[in-house]
Protein backbone atom coordinates (compact mmCIF):
# COMPACT_ATOMS: atom_id res chain seq x y z
CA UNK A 1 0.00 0.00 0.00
CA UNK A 2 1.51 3.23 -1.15
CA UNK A 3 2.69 5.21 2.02
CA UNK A 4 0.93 8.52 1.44
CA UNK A 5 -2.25 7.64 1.72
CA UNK A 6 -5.06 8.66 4.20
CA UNK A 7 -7.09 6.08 5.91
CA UNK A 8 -9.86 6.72 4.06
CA UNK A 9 -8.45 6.57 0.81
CA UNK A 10 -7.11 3.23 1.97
CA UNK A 11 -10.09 1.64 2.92
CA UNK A 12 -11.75 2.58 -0.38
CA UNK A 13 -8.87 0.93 -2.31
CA UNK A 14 -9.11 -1.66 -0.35
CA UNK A 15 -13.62 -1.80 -0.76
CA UNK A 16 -12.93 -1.29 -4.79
CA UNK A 17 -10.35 -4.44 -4.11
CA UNK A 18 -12.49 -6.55 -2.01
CA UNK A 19 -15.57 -5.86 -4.42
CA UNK A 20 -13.58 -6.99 -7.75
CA UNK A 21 -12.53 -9.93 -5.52
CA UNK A 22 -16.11 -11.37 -4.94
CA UNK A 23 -16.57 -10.74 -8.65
CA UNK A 24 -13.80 -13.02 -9.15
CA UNK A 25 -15.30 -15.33 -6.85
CA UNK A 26 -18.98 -14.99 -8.67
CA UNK A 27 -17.50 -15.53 -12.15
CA UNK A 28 -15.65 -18.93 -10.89
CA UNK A 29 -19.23 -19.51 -9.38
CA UNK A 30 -21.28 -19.22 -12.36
CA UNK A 31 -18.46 -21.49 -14.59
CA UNK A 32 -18.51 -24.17 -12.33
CA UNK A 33 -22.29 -24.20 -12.43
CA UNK A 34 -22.58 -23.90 -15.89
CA UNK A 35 -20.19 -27.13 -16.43
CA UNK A 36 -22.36 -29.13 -13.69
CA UNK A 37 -25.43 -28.25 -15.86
CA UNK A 38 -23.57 -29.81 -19.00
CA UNK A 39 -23.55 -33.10 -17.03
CA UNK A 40 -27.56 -32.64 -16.62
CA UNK A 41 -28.19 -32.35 -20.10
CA UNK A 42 -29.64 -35.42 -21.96
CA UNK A 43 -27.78 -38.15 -23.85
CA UNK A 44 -23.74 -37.27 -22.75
CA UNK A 45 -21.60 -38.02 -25.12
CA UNK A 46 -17.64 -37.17 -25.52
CA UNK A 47 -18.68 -33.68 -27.43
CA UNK A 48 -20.44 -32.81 -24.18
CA UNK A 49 -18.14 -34.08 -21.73
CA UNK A 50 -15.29 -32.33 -23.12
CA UNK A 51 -16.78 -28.90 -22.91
CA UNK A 52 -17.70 -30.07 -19.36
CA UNK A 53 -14.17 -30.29 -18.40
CA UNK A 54 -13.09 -27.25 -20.56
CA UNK A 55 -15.53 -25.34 -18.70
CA UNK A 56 -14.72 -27.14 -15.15
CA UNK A 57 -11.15 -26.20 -15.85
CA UNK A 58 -11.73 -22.77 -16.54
CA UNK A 59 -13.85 -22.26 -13.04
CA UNK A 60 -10.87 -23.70 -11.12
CA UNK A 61 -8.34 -21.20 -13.03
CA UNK A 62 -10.92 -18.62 -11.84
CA UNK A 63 -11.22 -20.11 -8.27
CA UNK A 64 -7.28 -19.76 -8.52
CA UNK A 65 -7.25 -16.13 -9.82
CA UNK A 66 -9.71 -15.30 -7.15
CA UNK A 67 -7.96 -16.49 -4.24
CA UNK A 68 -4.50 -15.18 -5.42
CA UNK A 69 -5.98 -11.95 -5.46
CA UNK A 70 -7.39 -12.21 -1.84
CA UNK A 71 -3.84 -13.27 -0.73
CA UNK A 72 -2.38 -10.20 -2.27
CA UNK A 73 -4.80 -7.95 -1.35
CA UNK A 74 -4.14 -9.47 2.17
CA UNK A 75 -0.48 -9.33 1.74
CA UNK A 76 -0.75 -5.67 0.64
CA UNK A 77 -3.30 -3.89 3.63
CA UNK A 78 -2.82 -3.59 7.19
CA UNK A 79 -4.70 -5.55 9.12
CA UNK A 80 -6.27 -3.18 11.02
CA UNK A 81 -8.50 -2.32 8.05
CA UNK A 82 -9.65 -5.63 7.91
CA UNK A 83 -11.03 -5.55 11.06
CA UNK A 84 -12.44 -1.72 10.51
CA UNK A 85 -14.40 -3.59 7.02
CA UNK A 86 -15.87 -6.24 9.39
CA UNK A 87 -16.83 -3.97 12.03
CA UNK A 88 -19.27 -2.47 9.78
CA UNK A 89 -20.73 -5.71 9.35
CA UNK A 90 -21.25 -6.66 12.96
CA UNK A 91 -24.68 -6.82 14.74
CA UNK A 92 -25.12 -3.33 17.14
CA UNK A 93 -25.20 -6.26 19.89
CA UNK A 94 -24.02 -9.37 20.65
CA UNK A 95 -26.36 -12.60 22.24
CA UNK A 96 -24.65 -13.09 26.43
CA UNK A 97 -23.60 -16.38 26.98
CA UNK A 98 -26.98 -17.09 28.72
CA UNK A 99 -29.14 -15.46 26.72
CA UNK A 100 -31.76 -17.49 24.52
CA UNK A 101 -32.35 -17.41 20.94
């Protein structure tokens, strides 16, 4: 992370970064599903099954990209703003130990 930058310049880097990565993640989501529905289709043959696996392989190259860009965006931020990105996403309150659901 470049040195001269505010804190909230960081976290929005690191937002736009965390939002491209789920896209990442959605796109590998979508391949894989759309090879599993090539094995649902009717009458496989070896024309079908190939594109399965071209397709399978290109989700897992996605799956790859994806989490290779998590570990550098984790390799690149401070930690702190991790926890800062979660906090936003916490409940105002938290369930005691002897409290019921």
């Amino acid at each position: 992370m470049n040195g001269t930058m505010t804190s909230d310049q960081a976290m929005a880097c690191l937002n736009l970064a965390l939002e491209r990565n789920k896209q990442l993640f959605n796109e590998a989501y979508r391949l894989s599903h759309a090879a599993l529905d090539l094995l649902d289709q009717p009458h496989m043959d070896i024309e079908k099954f190939t594109r399965y696996q071209k397709k399978r392989r290109q989700a897992d190259l996605k799956y790859l990209e994806a989490i290779e860009h998590l570990r550098l965006i984790m390799a690149e931020y401070p930690a702190h703003l991790f926890s800062a990105q979660n906090s936003i996403h916490e409940p105002p309150f938290r369930l005691r130990d002897d409290d019921e659901l």
